[in-house]
N, C-alpha and C. Protein backbone atom coordinates (compact mmCIF):
# COMPACT_ATOMS: atom_id res chain seq x y z
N UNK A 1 10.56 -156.81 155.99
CA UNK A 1 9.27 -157.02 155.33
C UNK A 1 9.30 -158.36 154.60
N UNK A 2 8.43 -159.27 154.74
CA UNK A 2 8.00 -160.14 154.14
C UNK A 2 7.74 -160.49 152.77
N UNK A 3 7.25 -161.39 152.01
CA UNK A 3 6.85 -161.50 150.42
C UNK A 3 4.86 -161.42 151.05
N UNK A 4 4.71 -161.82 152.05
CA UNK A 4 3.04 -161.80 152.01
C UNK A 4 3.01 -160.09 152.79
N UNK A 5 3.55 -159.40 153.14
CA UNK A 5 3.48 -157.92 153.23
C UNK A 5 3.08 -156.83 152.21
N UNK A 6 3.92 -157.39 151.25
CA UNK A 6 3.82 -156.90 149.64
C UNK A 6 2.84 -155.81 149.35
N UNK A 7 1.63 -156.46 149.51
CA UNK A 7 0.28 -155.86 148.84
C UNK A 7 0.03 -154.65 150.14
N UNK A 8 0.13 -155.10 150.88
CA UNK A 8 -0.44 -154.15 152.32
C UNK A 8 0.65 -152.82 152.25
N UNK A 9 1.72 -153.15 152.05
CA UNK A 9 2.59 -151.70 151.89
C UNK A 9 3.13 -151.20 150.44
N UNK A 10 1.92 -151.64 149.58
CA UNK A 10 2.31 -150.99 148.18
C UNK A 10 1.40 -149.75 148.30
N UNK A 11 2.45 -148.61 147.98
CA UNK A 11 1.95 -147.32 148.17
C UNK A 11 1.88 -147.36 146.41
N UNK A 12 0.92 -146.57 145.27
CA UNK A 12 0.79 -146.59 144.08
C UNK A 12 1.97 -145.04 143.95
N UNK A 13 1.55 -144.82 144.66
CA UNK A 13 2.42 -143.21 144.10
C UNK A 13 4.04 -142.81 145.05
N UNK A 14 4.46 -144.46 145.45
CA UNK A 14 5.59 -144.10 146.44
C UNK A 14 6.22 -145.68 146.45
N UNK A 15 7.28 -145.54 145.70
CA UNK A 15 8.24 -147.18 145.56
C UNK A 15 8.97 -147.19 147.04
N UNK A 16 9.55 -146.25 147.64
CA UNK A 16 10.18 -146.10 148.95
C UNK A 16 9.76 -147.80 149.64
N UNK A 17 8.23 -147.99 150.11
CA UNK A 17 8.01 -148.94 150.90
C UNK A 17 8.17 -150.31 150.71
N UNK A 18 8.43 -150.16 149.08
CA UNK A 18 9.36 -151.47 149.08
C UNK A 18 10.43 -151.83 148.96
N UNK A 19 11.02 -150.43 147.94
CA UNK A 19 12.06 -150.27 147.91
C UNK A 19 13.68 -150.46 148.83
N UNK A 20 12.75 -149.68 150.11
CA UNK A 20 13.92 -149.69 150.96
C UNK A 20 14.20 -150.99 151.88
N UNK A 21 13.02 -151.99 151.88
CA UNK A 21 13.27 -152.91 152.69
C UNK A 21 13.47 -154.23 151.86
N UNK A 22 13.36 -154.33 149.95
CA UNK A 22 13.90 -155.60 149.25
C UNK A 22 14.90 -155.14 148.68
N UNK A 23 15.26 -153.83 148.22
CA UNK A 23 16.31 -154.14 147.61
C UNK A 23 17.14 -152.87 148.07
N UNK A 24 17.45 -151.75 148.58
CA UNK A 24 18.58 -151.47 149.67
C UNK A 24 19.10 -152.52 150.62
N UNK A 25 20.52 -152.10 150.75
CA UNK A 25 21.06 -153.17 151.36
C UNK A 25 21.21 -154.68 151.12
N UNK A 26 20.53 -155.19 149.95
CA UNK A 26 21.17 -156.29 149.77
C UNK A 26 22.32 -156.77 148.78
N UNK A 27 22.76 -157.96 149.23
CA UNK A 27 24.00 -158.19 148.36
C UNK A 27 23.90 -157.85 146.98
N UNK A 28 24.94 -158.29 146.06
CA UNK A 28 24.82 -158.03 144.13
C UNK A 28 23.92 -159.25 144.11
N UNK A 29 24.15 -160.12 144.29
CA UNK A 29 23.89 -161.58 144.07
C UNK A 29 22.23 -161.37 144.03
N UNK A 30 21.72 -160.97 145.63
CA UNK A 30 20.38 -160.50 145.58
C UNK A 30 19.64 -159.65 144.86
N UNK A 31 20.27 -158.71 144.77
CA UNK A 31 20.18 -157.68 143.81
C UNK A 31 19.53 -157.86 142.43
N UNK A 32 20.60 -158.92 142.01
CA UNK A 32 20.41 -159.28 140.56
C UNK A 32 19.21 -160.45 140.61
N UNK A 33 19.13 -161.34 141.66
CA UNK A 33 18.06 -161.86 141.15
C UNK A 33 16.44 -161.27 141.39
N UNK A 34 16.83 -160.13 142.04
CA UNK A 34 15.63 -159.36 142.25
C UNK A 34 15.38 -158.32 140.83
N UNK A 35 15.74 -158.32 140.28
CA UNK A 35 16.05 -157.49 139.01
C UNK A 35 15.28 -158.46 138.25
N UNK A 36 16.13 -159.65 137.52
CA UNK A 36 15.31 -161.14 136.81
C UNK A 36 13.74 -161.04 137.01
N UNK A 37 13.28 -161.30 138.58
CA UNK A 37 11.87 -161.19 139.41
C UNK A 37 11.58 -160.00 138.42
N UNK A 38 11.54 -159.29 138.75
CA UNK A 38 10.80 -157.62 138.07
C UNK A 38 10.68 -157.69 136.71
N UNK A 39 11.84 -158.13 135.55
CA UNK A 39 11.76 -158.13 134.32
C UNK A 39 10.78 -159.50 134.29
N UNK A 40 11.02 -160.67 134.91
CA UNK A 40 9.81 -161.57 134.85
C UNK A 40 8.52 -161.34 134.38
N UNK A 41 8.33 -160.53 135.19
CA UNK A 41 6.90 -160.40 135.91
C UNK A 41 6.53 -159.10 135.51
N UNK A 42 7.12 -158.14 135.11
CA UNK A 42 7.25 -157.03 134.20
C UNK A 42 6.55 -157.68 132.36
N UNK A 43 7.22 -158.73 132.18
CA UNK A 43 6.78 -159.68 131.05
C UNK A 43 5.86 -160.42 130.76
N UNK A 44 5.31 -160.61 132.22
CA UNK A 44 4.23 -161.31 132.24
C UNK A 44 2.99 -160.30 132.57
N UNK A 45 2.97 -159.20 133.00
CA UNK A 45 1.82 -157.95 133.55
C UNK A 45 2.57 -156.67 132.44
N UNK A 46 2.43 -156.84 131.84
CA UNK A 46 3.08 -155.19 131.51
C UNK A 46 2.47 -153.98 131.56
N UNK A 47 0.67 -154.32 131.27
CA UNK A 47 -0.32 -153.63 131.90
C UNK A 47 -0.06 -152.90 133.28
N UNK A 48 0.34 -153.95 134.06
CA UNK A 48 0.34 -153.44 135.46
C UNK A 48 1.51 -152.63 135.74
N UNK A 49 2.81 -152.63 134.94
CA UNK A 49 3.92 -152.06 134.77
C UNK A 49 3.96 -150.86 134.57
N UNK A 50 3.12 -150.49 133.41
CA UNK A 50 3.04 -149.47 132.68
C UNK A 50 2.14 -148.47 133.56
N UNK A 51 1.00 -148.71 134.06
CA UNK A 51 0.09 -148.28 135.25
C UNK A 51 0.66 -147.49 136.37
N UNK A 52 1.56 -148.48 137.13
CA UNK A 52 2.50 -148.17 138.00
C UNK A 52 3.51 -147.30 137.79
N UNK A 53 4.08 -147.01 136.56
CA UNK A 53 5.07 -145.81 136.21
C UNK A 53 4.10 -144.76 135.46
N UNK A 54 2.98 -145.04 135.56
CA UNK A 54 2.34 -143.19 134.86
C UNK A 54 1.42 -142.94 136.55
N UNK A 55 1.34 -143.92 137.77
CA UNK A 55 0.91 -143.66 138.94
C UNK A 55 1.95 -142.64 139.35
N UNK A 56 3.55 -143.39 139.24
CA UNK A 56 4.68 -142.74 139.63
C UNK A 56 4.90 -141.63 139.36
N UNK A 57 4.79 -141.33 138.42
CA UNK A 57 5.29 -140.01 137.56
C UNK A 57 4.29 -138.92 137.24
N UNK A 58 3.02 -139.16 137.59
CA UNK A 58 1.89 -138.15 137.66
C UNK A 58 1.81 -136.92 138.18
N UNK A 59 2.85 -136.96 139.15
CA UNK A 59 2.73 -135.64 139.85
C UNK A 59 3.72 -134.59 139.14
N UNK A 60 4.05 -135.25 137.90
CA UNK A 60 5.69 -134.47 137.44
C UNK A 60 4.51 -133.47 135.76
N UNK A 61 3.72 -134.26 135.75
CA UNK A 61 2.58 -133.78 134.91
C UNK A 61 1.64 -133.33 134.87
N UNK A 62 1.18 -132.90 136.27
CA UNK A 62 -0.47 -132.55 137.20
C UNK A 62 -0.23 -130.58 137.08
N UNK A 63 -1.27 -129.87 136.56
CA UNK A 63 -0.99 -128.37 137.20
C UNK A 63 -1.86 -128.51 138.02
N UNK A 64 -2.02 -129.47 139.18
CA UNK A 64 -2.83 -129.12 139.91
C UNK A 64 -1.34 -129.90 141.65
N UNK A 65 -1.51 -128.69 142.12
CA UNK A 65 -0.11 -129.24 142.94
C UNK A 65 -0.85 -130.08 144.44
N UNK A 66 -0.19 -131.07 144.25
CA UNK A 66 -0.59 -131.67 145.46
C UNK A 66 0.25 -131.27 146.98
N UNK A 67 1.37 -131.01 146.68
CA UNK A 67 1.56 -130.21 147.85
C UNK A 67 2.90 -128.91 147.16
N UNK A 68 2.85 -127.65 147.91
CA UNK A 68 3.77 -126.66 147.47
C UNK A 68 4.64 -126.73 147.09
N UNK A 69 5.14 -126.52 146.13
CA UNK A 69 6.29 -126.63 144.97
C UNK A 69 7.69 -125.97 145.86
N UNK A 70 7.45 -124.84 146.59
CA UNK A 70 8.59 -124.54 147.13
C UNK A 70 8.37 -125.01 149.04
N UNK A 71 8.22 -126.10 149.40
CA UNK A 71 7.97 -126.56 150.70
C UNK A 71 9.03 -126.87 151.53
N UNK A 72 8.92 -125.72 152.35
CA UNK A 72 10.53 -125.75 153.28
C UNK A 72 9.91 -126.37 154.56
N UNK A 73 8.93 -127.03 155.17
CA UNK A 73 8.55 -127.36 156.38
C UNK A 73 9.51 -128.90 155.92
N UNK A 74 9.65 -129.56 155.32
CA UNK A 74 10.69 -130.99 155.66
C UNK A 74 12.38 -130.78 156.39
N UNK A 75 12.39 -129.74 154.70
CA UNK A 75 13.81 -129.40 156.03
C UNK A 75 14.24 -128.71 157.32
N UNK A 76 12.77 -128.46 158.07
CA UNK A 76 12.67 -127.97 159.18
C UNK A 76 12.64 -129.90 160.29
N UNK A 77 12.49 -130.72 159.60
CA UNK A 77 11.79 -131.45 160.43
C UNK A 77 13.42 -132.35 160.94
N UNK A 78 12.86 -132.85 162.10
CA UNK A 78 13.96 -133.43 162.72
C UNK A 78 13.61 -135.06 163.27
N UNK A 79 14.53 -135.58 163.21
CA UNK A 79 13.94 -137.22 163.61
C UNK A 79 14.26 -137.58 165.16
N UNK A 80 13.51 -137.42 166.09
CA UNK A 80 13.68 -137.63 167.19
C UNK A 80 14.08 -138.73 167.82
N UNK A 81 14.10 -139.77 167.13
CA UNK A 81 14.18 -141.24 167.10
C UNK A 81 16.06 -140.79 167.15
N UNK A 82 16.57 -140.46 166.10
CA UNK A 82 17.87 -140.49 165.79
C UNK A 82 18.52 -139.59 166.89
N UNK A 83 18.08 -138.30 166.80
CA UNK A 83 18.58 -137.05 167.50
C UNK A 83 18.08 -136.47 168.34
N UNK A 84 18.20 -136.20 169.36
CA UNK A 84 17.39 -135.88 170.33
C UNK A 84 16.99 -134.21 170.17
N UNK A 85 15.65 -133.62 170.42
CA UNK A 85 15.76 -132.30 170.05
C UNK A 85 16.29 -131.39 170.81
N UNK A 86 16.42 -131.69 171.94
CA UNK A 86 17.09 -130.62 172.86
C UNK A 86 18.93 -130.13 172.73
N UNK A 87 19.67 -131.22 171.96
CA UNK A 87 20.76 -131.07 171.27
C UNK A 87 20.48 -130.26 170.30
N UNK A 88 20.01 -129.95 168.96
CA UNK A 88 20.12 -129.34 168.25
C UNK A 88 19.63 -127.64 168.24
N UNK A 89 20.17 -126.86 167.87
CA UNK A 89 20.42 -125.30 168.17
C UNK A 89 19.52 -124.68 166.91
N UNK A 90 18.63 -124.36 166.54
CA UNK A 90 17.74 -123.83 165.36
C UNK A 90 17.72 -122.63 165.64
N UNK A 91 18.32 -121.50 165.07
CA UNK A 91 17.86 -119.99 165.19
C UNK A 91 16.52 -119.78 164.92
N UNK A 92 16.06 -119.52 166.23
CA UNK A 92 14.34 -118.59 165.59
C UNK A 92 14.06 -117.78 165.24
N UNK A 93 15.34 -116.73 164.30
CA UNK A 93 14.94 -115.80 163.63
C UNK A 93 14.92 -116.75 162.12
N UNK A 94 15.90 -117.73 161.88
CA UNK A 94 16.03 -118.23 160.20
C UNK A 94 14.82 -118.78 160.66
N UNK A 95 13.87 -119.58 161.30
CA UNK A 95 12.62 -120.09 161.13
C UNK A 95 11.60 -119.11 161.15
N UNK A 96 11.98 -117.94 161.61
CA UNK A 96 10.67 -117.05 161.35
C UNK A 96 10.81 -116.61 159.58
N UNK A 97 11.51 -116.52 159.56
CA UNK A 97 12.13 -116.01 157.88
C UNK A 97 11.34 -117.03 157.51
N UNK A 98 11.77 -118.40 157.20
CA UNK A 98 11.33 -119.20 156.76
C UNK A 98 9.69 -119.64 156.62
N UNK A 99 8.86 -119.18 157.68
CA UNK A 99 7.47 -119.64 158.14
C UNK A 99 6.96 -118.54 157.34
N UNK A 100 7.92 -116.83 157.31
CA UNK A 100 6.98 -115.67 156.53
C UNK A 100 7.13 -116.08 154.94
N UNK A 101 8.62 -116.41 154.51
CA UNK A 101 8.61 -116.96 152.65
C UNK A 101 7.53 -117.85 152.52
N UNK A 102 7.70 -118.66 153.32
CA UNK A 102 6.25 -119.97 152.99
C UNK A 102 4.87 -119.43 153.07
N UNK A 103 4.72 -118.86 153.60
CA UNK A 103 3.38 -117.78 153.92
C UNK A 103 3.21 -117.33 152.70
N UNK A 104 3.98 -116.71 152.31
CA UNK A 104 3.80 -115.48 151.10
C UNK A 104 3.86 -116.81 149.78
N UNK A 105 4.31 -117.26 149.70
CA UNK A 105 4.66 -118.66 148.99
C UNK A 105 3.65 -119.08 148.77
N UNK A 106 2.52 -119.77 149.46
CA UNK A 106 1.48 -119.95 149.39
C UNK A 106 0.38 -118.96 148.91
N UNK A 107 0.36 -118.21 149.46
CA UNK A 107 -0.50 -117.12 149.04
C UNK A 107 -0.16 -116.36 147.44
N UNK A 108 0.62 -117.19 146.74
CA UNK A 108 0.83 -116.39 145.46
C UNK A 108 0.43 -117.86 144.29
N UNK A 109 0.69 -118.91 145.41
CA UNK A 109 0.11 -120.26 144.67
C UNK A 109 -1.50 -120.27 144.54
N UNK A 110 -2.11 -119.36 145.27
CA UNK A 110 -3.58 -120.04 145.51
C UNK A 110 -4.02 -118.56 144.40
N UNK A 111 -3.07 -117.78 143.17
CA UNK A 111 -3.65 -117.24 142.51
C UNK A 111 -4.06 -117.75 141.33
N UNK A 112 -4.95 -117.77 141.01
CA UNK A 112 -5.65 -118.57 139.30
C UNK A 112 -4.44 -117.91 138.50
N UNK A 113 -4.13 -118.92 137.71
CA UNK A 113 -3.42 -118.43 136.30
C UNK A 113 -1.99 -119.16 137.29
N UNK A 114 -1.76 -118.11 138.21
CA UNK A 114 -0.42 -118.27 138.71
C UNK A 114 0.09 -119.57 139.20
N UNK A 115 -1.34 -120.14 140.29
CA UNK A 115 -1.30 -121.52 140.24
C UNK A 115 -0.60 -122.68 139.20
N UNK A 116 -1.07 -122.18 137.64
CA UNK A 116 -0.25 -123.08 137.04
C UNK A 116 0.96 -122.94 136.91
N UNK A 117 1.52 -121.70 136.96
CA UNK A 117 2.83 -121.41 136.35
C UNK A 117 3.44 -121.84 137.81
N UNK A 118 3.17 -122.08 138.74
CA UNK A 118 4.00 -122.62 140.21
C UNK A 118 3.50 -123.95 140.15
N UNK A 119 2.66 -124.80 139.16
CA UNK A 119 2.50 -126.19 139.71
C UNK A 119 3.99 -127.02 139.10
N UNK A 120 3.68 -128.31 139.67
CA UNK A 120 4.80 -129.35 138.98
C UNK A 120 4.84 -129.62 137.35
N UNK A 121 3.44 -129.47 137.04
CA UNK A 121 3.46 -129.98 135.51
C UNK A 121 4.36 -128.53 134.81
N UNK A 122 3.97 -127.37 134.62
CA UNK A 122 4.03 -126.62 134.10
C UNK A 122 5.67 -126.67 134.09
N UNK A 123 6.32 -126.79 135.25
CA UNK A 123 7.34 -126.60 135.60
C UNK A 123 8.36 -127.92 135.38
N UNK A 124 7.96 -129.52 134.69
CA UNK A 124 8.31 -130.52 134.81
C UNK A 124 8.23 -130.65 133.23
N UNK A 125 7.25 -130.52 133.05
CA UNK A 125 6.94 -130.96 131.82
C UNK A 125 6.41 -130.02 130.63
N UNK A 126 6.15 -128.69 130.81
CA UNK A 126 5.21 -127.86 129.72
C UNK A 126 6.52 -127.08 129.28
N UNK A 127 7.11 -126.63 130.26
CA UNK A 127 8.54 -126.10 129.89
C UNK A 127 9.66 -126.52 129.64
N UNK A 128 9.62 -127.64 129.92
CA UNK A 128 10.83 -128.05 129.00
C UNK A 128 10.39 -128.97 127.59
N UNK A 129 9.29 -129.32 127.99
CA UNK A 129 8.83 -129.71 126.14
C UNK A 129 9.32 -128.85 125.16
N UNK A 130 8.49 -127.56 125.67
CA UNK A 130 8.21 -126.44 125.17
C UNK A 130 9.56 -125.79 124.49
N UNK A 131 10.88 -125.98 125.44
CA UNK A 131 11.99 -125.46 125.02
C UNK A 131 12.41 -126.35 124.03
N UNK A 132 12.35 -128.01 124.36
CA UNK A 132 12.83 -128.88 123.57
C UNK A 132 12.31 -128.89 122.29
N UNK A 133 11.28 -128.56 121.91
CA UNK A 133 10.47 -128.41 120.52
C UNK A 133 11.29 -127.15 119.75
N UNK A 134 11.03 -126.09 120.63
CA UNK A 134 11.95 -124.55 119.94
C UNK A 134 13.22 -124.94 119.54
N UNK A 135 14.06 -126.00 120.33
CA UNK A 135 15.40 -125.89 120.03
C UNK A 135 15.70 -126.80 118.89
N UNK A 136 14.65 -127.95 118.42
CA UNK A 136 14.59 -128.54 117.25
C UNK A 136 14.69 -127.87 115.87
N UNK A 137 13.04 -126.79 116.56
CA UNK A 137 12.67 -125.74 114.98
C UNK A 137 13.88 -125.04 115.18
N UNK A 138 14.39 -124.27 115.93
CA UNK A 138 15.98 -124.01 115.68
C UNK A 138 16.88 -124.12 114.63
N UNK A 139 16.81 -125.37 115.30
CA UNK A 139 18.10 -126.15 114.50
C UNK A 139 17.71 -126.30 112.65
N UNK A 140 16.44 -126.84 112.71
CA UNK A 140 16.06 -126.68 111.06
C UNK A 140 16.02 -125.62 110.38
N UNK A 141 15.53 -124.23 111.15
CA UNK A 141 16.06 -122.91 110.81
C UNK A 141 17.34 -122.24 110.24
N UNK A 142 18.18 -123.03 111.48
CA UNK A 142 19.61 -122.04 111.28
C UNK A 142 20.14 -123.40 110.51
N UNK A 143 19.91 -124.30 110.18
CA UNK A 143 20.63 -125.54 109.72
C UNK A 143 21.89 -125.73 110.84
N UNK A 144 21.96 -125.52 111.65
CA UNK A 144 23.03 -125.70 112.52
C UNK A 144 22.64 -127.50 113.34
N UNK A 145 23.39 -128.23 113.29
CA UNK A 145 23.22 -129.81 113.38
C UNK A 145 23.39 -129.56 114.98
N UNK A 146 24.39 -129.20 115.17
CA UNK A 146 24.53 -129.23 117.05
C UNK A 146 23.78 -128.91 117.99
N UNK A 147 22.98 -127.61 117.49
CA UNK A 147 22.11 -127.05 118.17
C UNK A 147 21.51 -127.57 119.08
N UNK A 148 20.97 -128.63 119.35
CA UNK A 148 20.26 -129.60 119.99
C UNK A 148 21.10 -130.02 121.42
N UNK A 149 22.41 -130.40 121.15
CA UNK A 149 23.53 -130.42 122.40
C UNK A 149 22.81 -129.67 123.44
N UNK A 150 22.52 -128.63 123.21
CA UNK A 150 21.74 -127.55 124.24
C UNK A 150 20.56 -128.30 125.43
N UNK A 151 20.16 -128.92 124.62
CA UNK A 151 19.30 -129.82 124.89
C UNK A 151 19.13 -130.80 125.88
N UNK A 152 20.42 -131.61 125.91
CA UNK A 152 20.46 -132.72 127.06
C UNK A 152 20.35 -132.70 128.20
N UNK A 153 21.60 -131.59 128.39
CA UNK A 153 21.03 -131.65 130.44
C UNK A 153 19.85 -131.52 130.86
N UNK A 154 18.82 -130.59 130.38
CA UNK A 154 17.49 -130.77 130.43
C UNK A 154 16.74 -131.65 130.41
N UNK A 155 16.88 -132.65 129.31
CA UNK A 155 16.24 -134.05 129.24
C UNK A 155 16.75 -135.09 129.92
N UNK A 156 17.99 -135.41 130.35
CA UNK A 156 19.19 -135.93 130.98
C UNK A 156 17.87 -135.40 132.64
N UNK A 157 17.92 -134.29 133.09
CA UNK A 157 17.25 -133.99 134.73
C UNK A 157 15.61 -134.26 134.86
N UNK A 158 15.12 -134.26 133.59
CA UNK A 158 13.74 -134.63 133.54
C UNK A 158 13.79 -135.69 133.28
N UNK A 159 14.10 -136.75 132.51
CA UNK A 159 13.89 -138.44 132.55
C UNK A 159 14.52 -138.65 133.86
N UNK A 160 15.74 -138.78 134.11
CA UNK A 160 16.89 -139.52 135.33
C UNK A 160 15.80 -138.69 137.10
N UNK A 161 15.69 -137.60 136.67
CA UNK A 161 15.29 -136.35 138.20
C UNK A 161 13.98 -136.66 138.60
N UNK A 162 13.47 -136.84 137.10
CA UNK A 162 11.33 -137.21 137.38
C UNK A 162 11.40 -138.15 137.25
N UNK A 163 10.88 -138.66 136.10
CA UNK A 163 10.58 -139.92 135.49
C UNK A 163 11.49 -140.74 136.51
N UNK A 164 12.43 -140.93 136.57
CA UNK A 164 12.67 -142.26 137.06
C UNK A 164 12.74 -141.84 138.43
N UNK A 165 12.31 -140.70 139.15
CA UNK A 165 12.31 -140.40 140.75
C UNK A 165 11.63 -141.50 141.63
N UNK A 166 12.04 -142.01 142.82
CA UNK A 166 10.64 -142.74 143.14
C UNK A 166 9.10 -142.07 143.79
N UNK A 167 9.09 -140.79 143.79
CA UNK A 167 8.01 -140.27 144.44
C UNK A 167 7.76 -139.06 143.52
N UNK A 168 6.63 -138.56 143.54
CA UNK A 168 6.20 -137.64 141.94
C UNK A 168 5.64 -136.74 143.19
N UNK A 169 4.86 -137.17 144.16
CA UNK A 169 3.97 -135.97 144.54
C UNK A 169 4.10 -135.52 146.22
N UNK A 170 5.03 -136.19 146.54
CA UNK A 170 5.26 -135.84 148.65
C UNK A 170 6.28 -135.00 148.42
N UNK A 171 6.14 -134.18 149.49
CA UNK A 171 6.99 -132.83 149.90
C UNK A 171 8.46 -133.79 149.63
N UNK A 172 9.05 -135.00 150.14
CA UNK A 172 10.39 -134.95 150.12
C UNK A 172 10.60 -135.21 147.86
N UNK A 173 9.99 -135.74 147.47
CA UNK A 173 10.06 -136.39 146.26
C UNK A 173 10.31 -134.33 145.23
N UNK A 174 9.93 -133.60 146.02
CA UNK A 174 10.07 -132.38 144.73
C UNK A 174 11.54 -132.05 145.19
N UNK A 175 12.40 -132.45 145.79
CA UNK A 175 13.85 -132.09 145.78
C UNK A 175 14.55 -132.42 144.24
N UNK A 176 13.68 -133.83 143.56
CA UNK A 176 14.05 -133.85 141.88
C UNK A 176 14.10 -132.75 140.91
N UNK A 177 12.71 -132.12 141.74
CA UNK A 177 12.89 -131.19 140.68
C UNK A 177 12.94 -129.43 140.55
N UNK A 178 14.03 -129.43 141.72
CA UNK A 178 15.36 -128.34 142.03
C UNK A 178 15.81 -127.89 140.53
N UNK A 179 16.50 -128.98 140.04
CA UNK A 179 17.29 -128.59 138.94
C UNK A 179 16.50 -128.30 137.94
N UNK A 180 15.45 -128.34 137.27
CA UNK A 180 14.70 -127.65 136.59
C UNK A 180 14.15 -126.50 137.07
N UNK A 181 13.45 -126.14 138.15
CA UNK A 181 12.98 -124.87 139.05
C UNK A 181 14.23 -123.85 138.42
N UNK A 182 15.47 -124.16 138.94
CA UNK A 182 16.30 -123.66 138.83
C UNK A 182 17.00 -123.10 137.35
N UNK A 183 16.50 -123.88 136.99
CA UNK A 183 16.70 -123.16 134.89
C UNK A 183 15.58 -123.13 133.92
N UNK A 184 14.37 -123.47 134.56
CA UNK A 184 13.38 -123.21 133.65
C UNK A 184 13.79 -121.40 132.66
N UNK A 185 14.16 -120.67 133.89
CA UNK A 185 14.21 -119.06 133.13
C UNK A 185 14.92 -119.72 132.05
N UNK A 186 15.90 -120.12 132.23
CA UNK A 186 17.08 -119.97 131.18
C UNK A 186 16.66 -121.04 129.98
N UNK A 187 15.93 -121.64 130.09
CA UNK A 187 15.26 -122.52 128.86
C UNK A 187 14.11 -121.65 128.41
N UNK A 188 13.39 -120.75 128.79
CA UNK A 188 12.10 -119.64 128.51
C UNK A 188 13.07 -118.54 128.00
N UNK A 189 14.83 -118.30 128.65
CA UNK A 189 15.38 -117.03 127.82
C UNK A 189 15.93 -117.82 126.17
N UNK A 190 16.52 -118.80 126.35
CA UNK A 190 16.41 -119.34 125.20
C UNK A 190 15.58 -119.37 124.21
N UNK A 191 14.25 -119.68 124.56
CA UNK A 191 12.74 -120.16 123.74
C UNK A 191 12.63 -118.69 123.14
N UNK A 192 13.22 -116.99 123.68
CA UNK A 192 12.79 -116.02 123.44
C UNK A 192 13.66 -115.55 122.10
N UNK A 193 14.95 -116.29 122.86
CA UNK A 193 16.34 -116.15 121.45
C UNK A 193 15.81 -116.70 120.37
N UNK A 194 15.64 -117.52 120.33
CA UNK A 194 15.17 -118.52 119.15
C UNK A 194 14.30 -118.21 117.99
N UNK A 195 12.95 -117.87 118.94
CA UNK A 195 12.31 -116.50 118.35
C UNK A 195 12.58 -115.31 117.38
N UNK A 196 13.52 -114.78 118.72
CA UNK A 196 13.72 -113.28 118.05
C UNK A 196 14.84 -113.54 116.80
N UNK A 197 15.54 -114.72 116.75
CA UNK A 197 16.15 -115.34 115.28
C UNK A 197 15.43 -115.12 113.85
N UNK A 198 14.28 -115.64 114.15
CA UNK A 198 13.67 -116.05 112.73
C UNK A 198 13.25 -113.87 112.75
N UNK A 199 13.09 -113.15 113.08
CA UNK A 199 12.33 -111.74 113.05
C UNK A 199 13.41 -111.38 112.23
C-alpha cells in the first residue's frame, strides 16, 4: 500500500487496513520512525486522534450489538487461498452442534432486557465499572488499603483487551473480549460479597 492509498483504505472502526501493510513487518528503524509520524501528527490533529480512538473503541461501549457476542461462524471459516478445502476433515456432527448453540444463541439475544445483558457494552464496560467502583467503596469500608489489588487484572484486560484492541465491533475483534465474558460472574459474585459486608 502506498502513502496516496491512505484515505481510500481507512476503515474508521478497523486499524487492520493500515496497520498490517505500514507497520507489520517492518524493520525497528521503520518502525520507529513511523511512531515519530503518528506522535507528529497526533500533535498537530489531536481532534482527529481522539475521534479515531472513541470510533475504535465504540463497540466495547454500545448495548446495542453489532454483531453476536458469542459468534462461532469465524472459527468455522477456512481460507481457501491458503488451504485447500477438500484437505481439511470437519465433523458434521461438531458443526451441527455448533449451527444449533448459535441458533439458540441468537434467539435469547433478540430478548428485550436480555439483549443488554448479552451486548458488548454491558459486558465491556457496565460491569466492570460497576465492580471497580464496589471494590473502591470496599476498601473505604473495611479500611483495608489492598483491597483494590483485586482490581487489576480486570482493568489490565479492559484497557490492553478493548481499548487498545484494533477492532471494537467485527466478529473477529470480540475474541478481546473472552477474558471478561469469562469472569464477569466472578466480578458480579464479588459486587454481591461486598454488599452482603456492610449488612
Amino acid at each position: 500500500m502506498k502513502y496516496d492509498t491512505l484515505v481510500a483504505n481507512y476503515n474508521p472502526l478497523n486499524s487492520d487496513n493500515l496497520m498490517d501493510n505500514h507497520v507489520r513487518g517492518s524493520s525497528s528503524k521503520d518502525y520507529i520512525e513511523w511512531l515519530k509520524v503518528w506522535a507528529k501528527q497526533g500533535l498537530k490533529h489531536p481532534k482527529v486522534y481522539i475521534e479515531a480512538t472513541l470510533a475504535m473503541t465504540s463497540g466495547w461501549f454500545s448495548i446495542k450489538e453489532y454483531k453476536p457476542l458469542m459468534n462461532m461462524d469465524w472459527h468455522d471459516q477456512l481460507d481457501k487461498d491458503i488451504i485447500p478445502e477438500e484437505t481439511v476433515q470437519r465433523p458434521q456432527a461438531n458443526r451441527n452442534l455448533a449451527n444449533w448453540l448459535q441458533k439458540k444463541y441468537d434467539e435469547l439475544a433478540k430478548i428485550p432486557i436480555l439483549d443488554i445483558v448479552l451486548s458488548f457494552g454491558f459486558i465491556a464496560s457496565i460491569v466492570p465499572a460497576f465492580a471497580f467502583t464496589t471494590t473502591i467503596k470496599y476498601r473505604k469500608n473495611q479500611n483495608n488499603e489492598k483491597v483494590w489489588v483485586g482490581s487489576i487484572p480486570t482493568v489490565i484486560s479492559v484497557v490492553l483487551g478493548c481499548w487498545m484492541a484494533p477492532v471494537s465491533e467485527q466478529i473477529e475483534g470480540i475474541r478481546y473480549l473472552y477474558p471478561i465474558v469469562l469472569t464477569n460472574m466472578i466480578l458480579i459474585l464479588w459486587c454481591i460479597y461486598c454488599e452482603k459486608q456492610k449488612i
